[in-house]
C-alpha atoms as a PDB file:
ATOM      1  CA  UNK A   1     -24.703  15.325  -2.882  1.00  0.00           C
ATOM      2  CA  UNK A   2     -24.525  14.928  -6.906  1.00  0.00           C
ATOM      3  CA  UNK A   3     -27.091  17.402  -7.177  1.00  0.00           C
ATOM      4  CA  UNK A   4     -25.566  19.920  -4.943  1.00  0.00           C
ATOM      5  CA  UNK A   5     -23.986  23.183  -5.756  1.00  0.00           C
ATOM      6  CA  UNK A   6     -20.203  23.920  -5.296  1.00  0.00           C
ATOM      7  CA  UNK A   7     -20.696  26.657  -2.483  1.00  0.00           C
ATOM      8  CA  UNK A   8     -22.934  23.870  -0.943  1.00  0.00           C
ATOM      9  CA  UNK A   9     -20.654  21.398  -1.505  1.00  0.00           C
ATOM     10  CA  UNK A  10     -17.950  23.866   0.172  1.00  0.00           C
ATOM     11  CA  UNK A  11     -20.347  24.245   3.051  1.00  0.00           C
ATOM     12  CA  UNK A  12     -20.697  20.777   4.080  1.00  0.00           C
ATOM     13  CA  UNK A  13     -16.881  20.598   4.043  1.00  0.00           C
ATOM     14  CA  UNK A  14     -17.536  22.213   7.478  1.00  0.00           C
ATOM     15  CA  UNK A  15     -20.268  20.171   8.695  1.00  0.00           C
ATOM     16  CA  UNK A  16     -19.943  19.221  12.074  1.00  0.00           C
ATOM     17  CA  UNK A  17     -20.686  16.017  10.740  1.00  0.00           C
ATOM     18  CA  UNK A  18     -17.863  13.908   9.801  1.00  0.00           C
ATOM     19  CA  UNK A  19     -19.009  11.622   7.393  1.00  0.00           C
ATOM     20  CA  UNK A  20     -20.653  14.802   5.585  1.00  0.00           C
ATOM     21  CA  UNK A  21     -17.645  16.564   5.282  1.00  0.00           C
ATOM     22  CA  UNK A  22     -15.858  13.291   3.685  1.00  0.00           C
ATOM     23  CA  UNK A  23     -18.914  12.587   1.527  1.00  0.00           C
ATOM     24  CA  UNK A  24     -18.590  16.255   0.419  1.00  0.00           C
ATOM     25  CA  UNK A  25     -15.099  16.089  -1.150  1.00  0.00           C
ATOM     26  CA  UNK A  26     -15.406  12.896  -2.817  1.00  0.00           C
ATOM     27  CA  UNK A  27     -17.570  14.777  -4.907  1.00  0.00           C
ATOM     28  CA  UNK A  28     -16.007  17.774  -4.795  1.00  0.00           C
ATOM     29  CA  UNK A  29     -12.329  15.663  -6.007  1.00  0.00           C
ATOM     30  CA  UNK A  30     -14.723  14.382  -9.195  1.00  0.00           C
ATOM     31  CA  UNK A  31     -15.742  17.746 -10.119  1.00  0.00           C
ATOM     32  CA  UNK A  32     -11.875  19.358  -9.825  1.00  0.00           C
ATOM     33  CA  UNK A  33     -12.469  23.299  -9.433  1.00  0.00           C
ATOM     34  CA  UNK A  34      -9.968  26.193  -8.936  1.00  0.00           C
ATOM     35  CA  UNK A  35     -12.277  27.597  -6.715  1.00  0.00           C
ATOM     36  CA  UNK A  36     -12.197  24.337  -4.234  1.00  0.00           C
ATOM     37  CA  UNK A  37      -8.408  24.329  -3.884  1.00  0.00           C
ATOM     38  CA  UNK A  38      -8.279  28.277  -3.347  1.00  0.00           C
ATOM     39  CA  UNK A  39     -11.698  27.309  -0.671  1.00  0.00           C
ATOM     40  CA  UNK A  40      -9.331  24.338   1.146  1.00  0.00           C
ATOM     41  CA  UNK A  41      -6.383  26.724   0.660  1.00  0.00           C
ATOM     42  CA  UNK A  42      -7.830  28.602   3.462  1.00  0.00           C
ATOM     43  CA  UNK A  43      -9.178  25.716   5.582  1.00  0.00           C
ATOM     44  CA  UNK A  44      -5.467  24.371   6.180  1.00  0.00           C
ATOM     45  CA  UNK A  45      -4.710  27.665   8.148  1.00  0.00           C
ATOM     46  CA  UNK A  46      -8.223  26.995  10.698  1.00  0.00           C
ATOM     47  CA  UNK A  47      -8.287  26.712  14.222  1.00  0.00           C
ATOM     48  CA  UNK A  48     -10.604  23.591  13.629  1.00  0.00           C
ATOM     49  CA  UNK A  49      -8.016  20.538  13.591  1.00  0.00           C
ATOM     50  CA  UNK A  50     -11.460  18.937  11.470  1.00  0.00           C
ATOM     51  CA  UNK A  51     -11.379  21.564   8.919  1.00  0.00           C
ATOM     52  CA  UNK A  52      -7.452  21.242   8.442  1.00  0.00           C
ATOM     53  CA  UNK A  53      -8.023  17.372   8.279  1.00  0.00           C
ATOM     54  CA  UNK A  54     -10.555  17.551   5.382  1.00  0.00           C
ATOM     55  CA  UNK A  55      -8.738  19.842   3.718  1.00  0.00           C
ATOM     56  CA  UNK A  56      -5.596  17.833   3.335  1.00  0.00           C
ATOM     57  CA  UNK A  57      -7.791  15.092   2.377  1.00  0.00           C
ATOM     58  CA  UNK A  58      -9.289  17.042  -0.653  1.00  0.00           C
ATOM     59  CA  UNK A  59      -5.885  18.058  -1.710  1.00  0.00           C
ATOM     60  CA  UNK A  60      -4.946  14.802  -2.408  1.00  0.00           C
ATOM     61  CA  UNK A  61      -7.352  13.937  -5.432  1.00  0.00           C
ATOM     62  CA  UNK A  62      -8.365  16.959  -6.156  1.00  0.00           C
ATOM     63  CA  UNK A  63      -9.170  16.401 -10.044  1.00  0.00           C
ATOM     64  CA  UNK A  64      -8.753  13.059 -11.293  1.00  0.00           C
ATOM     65  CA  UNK A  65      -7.059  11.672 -13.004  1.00  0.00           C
ATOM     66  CA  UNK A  66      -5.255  14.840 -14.551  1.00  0.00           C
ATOM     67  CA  UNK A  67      -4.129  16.373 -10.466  1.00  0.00           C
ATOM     68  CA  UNK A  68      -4.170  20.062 -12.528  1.00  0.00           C
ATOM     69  CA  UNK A  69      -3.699  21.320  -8.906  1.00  0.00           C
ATOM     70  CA  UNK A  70      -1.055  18.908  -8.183  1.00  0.00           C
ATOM     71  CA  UNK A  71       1.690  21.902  -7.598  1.00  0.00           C
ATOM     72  CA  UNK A  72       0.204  24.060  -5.441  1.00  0.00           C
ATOM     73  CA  UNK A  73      -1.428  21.135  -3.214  1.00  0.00           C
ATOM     74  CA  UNK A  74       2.321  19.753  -2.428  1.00  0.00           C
ATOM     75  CA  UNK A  75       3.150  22.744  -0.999  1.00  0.00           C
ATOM     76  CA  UNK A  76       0.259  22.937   1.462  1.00  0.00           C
ATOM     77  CA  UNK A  77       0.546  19.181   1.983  1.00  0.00           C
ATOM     78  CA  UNK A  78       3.897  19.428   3.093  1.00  0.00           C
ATOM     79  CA  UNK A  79       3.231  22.200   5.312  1.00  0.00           C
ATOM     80  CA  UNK A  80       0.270  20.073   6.905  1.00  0.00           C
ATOM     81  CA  UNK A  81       3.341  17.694   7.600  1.00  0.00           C
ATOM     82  CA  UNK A  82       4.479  19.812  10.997  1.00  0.00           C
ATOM     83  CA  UNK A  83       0.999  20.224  12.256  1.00  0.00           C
ATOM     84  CA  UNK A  84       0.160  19.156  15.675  1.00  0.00           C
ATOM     85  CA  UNK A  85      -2.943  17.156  15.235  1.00  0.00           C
ATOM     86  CA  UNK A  86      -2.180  13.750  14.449  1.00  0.00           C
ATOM     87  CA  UNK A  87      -5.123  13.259  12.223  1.00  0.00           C
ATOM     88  CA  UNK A  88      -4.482  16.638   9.567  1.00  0.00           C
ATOM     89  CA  UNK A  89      -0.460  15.344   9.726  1.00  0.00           C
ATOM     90  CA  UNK A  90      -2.024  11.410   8.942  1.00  0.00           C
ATOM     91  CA  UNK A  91      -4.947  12.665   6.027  1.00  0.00           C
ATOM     92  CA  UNK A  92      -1.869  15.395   4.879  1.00  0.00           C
ATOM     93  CA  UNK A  93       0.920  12.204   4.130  1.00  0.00           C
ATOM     94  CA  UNK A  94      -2.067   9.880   2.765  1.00  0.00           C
ATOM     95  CA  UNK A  95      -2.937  12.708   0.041  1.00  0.00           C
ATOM     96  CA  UNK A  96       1.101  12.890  -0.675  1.00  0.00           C
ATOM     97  CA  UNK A  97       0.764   9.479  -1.407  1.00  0.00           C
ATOM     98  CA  UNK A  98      -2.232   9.864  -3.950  1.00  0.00           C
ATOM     99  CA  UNK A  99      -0.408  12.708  -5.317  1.00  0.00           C
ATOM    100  CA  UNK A 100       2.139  10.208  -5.324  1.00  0.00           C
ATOM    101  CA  UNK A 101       4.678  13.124  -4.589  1.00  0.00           C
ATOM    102  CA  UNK A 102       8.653  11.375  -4.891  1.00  0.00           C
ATOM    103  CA  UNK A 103       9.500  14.665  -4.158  1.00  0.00           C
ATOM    104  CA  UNK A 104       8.862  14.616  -0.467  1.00  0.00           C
ATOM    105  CA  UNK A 105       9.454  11.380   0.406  1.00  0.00           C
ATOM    106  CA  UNK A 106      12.435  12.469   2.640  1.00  0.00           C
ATOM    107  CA  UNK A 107      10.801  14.804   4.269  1.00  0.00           C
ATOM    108  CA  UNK A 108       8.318  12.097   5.170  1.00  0.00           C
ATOM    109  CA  UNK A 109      10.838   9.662   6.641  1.00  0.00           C
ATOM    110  CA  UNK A 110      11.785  11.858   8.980  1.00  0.00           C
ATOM    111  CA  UNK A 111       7.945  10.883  10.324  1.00  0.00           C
ATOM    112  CA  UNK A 112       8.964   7.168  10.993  1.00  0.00           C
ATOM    113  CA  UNK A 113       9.494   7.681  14.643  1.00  0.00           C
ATOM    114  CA  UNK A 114       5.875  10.034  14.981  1.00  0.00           C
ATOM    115  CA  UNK A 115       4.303   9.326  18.170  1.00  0.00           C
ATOM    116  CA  UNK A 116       0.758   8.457  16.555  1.00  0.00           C
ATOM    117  CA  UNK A 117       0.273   5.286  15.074  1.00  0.00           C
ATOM    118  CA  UNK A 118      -2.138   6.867  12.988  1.00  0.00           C
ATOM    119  CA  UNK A 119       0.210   8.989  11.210  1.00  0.00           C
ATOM    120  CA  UNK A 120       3.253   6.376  10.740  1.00  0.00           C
ATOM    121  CA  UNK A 121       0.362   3.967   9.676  1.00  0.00           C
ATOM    122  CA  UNK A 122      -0.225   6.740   6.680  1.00  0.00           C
ATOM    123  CA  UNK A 123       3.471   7.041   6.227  1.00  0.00           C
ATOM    124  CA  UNK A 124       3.869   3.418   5.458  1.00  0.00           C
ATOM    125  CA  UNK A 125       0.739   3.720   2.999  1.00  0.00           C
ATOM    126  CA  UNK A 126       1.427   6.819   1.077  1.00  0.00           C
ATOM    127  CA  UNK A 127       5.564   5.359   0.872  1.00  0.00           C
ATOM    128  CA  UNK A 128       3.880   1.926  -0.952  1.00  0.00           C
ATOM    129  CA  UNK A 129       1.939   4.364  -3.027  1.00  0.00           C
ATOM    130  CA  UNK A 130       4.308   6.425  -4.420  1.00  0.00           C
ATOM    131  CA  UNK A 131       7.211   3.424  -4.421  1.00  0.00           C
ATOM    132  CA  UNK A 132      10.720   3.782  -5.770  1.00  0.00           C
ATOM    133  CA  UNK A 133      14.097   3.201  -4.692  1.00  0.00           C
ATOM    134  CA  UNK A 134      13.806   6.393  -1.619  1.00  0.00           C
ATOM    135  CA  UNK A 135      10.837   4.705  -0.324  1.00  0.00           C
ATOM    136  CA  UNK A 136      12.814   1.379   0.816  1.00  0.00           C
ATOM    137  CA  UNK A 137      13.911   2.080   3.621  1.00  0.00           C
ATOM    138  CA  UNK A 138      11.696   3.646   5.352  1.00  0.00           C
ATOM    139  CA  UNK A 139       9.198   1.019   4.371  1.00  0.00           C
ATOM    140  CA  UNK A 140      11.892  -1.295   5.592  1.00  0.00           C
ATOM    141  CA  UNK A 141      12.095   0.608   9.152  1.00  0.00           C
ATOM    142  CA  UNK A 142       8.187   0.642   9.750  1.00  0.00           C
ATOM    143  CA  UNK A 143       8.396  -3.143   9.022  1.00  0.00           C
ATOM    144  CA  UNK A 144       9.836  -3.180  12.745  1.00  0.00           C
ATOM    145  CA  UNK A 145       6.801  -0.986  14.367  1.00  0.00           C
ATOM    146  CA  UNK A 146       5.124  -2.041  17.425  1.00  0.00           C
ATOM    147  CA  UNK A 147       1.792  -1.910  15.677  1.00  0.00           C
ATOM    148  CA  UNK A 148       1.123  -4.597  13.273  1.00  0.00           C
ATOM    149  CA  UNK A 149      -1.037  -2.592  10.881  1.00  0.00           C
ATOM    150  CA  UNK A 150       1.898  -0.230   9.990  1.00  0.00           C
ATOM    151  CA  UNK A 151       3.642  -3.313   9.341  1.00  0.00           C
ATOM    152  CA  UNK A 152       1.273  -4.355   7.134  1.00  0.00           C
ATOM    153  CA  UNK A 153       1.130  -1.496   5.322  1.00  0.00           C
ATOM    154  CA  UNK A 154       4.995  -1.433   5.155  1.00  0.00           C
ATOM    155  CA  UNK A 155       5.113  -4.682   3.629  1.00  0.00           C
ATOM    156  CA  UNK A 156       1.812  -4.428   1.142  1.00  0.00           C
ATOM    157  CA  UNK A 157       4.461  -1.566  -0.324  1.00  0.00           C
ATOM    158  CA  UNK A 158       7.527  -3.703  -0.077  1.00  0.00           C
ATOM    159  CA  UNK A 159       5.981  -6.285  -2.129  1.00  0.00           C
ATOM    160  CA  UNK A 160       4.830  -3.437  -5.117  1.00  0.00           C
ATOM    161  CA  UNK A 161       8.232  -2.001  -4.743  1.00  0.00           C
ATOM    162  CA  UNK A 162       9.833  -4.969  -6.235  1.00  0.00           C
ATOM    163  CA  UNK A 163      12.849  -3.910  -4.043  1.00  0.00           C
ATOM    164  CA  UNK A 164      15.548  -6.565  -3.267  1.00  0.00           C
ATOM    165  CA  UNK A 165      18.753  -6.957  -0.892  1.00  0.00           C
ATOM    166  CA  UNK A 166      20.131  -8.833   1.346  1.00  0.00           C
ATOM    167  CA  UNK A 167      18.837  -6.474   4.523  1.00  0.00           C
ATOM    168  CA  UNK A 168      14.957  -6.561   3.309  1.00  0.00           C
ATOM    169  CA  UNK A 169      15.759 -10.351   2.942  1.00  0.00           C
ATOM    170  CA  UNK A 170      16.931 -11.319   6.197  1.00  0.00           C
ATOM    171  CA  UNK A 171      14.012  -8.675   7.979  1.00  0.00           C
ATOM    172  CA  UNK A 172      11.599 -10.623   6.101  1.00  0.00           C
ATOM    173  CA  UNK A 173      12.671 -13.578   7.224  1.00  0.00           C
ATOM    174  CA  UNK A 174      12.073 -12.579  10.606  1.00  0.00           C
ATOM    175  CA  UNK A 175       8.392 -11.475  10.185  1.00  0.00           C
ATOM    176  CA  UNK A 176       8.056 -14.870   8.213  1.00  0.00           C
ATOM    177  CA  UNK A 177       8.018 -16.544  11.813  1.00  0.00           C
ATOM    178  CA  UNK A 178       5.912 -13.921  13.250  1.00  0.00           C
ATOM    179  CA  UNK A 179       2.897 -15.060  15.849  1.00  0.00           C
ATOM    180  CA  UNK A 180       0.432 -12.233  13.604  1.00  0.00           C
ATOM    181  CA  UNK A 181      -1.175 -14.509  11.075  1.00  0.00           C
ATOM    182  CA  UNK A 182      -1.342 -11.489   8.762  1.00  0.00           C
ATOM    183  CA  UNK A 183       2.342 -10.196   9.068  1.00  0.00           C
ATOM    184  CA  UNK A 184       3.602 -14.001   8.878  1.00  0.00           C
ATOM    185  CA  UNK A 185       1.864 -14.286   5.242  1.00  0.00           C
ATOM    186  CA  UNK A 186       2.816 -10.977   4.075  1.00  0.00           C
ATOM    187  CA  UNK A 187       6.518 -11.455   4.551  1.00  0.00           C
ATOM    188  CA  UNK A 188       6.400 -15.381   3.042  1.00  0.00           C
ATOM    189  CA  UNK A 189       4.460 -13.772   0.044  1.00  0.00           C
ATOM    190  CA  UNK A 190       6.788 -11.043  -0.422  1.00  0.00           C
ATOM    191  CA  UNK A 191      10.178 -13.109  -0.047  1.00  0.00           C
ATOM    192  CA  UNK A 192       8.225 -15.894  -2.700  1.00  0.00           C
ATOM    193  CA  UNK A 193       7.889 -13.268  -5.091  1.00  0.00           C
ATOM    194  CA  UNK A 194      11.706 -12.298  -4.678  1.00  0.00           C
ATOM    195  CA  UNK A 195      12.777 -16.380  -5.377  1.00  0.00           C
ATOM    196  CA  UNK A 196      13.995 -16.870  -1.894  1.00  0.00           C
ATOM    197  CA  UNK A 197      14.305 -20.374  -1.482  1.00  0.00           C
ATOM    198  CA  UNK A 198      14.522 -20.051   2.221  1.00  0.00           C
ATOM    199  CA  UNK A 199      10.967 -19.593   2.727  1.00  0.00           C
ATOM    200  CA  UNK A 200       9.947 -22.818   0.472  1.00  0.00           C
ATOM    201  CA  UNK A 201       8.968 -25.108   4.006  1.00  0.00           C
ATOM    202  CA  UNK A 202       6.582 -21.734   5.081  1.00  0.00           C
ATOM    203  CA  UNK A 203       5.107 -21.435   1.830  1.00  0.00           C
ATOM    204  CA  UNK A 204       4.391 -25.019   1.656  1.00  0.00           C
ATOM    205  CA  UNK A 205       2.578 -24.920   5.437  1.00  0.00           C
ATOM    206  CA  UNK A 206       0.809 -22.164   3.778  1.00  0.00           C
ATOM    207  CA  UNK A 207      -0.702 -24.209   1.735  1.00  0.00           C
ATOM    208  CA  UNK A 208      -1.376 -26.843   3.446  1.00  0.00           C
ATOM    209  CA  UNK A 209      -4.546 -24.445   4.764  1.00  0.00           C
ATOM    210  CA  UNK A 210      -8.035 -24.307   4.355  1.00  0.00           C
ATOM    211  CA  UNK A 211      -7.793 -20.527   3.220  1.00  0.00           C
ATOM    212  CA  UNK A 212      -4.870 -19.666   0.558  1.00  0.00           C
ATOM    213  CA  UNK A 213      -4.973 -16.045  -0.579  1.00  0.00           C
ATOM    214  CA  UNK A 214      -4.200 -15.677  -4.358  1.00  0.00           C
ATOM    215  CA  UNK A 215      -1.356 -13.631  -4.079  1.00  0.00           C
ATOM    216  CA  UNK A 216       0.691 -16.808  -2.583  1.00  0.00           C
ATOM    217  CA  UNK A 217      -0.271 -18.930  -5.609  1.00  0.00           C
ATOM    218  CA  UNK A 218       1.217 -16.042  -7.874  1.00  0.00           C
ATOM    219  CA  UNK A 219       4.375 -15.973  -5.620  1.00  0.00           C
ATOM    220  CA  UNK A 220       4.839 -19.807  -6.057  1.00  0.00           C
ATOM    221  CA  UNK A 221       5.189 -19.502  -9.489  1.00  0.00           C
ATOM    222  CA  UNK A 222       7.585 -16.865  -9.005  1.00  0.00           C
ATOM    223  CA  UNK A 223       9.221 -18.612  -6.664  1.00  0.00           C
ATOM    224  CA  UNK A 224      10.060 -21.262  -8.929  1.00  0.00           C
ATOM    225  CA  UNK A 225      10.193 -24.651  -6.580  1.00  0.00           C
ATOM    226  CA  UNK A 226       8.911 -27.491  -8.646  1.00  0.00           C
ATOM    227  CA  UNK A 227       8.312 -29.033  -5.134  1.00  0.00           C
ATOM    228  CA  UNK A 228       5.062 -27.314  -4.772  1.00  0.00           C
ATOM    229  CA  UNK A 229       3.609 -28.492  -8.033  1.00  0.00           C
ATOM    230  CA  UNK A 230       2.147 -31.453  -6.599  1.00  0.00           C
ATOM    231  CA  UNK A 231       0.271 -29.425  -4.186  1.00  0.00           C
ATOM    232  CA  UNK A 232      -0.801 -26.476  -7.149  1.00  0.00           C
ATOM    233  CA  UNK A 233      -2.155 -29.606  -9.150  1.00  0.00           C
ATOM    234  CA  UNK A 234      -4.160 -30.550  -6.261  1.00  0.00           C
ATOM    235  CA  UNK A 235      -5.923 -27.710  -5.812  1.00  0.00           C
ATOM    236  CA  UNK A 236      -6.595 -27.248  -8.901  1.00  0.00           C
ATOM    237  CA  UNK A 237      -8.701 -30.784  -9.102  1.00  0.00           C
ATOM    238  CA  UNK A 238     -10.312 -29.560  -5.912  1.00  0.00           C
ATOM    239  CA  UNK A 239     -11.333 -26.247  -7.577  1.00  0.00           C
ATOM    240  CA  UNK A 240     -15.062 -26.321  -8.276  1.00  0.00           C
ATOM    241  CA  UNK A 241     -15.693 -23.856 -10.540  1.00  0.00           C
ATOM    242  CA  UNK A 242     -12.916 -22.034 -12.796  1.00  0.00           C
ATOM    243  CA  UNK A 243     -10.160 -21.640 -11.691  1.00  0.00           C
ATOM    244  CA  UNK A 244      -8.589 -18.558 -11.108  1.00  0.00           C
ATOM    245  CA  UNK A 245      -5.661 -17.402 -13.453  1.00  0.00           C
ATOM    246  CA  UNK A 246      -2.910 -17.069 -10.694  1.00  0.00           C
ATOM    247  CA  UNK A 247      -3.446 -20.554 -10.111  1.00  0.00           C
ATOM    248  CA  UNK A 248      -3.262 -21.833 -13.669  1.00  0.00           C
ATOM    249  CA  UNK A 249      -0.230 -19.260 -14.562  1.00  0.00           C
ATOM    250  CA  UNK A 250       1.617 -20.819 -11.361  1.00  0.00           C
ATOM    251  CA  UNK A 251       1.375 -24.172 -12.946  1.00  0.00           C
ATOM    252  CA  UNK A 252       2.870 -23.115 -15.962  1.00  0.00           C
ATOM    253  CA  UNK A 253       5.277 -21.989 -14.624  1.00  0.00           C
ATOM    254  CA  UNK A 254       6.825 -24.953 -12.549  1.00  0.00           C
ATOM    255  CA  UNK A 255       5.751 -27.140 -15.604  1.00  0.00           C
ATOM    256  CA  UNK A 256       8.549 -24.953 -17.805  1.00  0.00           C
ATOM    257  CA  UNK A 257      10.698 -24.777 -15.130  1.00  0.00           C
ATOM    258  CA  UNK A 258      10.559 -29.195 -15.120  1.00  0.00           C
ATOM    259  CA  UNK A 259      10.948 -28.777 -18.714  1.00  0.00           C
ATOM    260  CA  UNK A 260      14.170 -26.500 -18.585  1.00  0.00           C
ATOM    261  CA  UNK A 261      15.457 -28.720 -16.024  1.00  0.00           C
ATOM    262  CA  UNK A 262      14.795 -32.194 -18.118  1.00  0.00           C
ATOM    263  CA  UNK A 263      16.213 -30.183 -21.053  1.00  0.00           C
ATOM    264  CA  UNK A 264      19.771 -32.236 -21.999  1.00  0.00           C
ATOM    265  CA  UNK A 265      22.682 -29.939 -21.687  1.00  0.00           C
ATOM    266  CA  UNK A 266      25.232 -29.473 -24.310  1.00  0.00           C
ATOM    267  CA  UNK A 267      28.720 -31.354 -23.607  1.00  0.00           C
END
């Protein structure tokens, strides 16, 4: 649709067909027009849940990377917020999240209980995308949702956030011996990155596997436990081509932390 004209472009944002209408305003977010926020303006107030949904979703990166519209699409995000399709309330909190709005952050944990998984999925996205202090808790809450994507999404924005305390702690502890492959390595990768020694015998288990993501090796150098060097060096003679940087770093890092330790103190 490169070659397309804007009132084209605006047409297909009403195709019947949804991947058209989505193709549509990725190209219509690149090009950044007045005349397509004043054109989605009007599509959040449709009787077509579809047309409300795309238009929240163009809203949210309308104009990159400048957001000139940024203003004006906050207020009709937030409005999106109380409407009764899950889907335009789900694409309306993903675009506050690309707009990266801190300023309605608390009007989006008041979302944390929302009936559709869809939607509190979105919440726990757009709160890792925007991050900050606010976003904790709420983060923190959807970490306990009964569907383990929104507690993955939770935790992918606990582990940006660089938050820390004793409560985010002990809750990530108790995803660390979750039965959800997924959720288990999230929380040992997120509590590795905060130094909790704790989770040293589940990071070693970890890898111990055929399959270690890179983001663990980063947390085990952040983690600081010279115990796992012997394991680090190992994989990094089984490595058979280069090896990646998080790797290398990691061993650096416990090979300082040796050196600090061996260091003679003054009397």
């Amino acid at each position: 649709m490169k070659s397309y004209d804007l009132a084209r472009l605006h047409a297909e944002l009403v195709s019947p067909r949804r991947a058209r209408r989505f193709v549509a305003a990725k190209e219509l977010h690149l090009r950044g027009r007045r005349e397509t926020l004043e054109y989605a303006a009007t599509l959040t107030h449709s009787a077509v849940a579809e047309y409300r949904e795309i238009a929240a979703f163009v809203l949210g990166q309308l104009g990159p990377p400048e957001r000139p519209f940024r203003a004006k699409s906050l207020d009709l995000l937030v409005t999106l917020l109380n409407d009764q399709s899950p889907r335009v309330r789900a694409a309306a909190i993903s675009s506050l999240g690309h707009l990266k709005s801190t300023e309605s952050v608390g009007r989006m944990a008041t979302m944390v209980g929302d009936g559709s998984s869809e939607v509190r999925e979105s919440l726990a996205f757009a709160l890792g995308a925007i991050g900050g202090r606010e976003a904790v808790p709420t983060l923190i809450a959807l970490t306990r949702d009964e569907d383990s994507r929104v507690i993955g999404w939770a935790l992918l924005g606990l582990r940006d956030s660089g938050a820390d305390s004793l409560q985010l702690r002990d809750r990530l502890l108790q995803l660390s011996r979750s039965s959800i492959d997924e959720i288990r390595l999230d929380a040992i990768i997120v509590l590795a990155q905060l130094g909790e020694s704790r989770v040293f015998d589940s990071v070693l288990e970890e890898l111990e596997k055929a399959e270690i993501p890179l983001s663990l090796i980063q947390a085990v150098g952040n983690l600081g436990d010279v115990r796992a060097l012997p394991r680090l060096q190992s994989l990094l003679s089984e490595w058979k081509s280069e090896p990646p940087t998080e790797l290398t770093e990691a061993i650096g890092k416990l090979r300082q932390r040796i050196r600090l330790n061996d260091r003679p103190r003054p009397r």
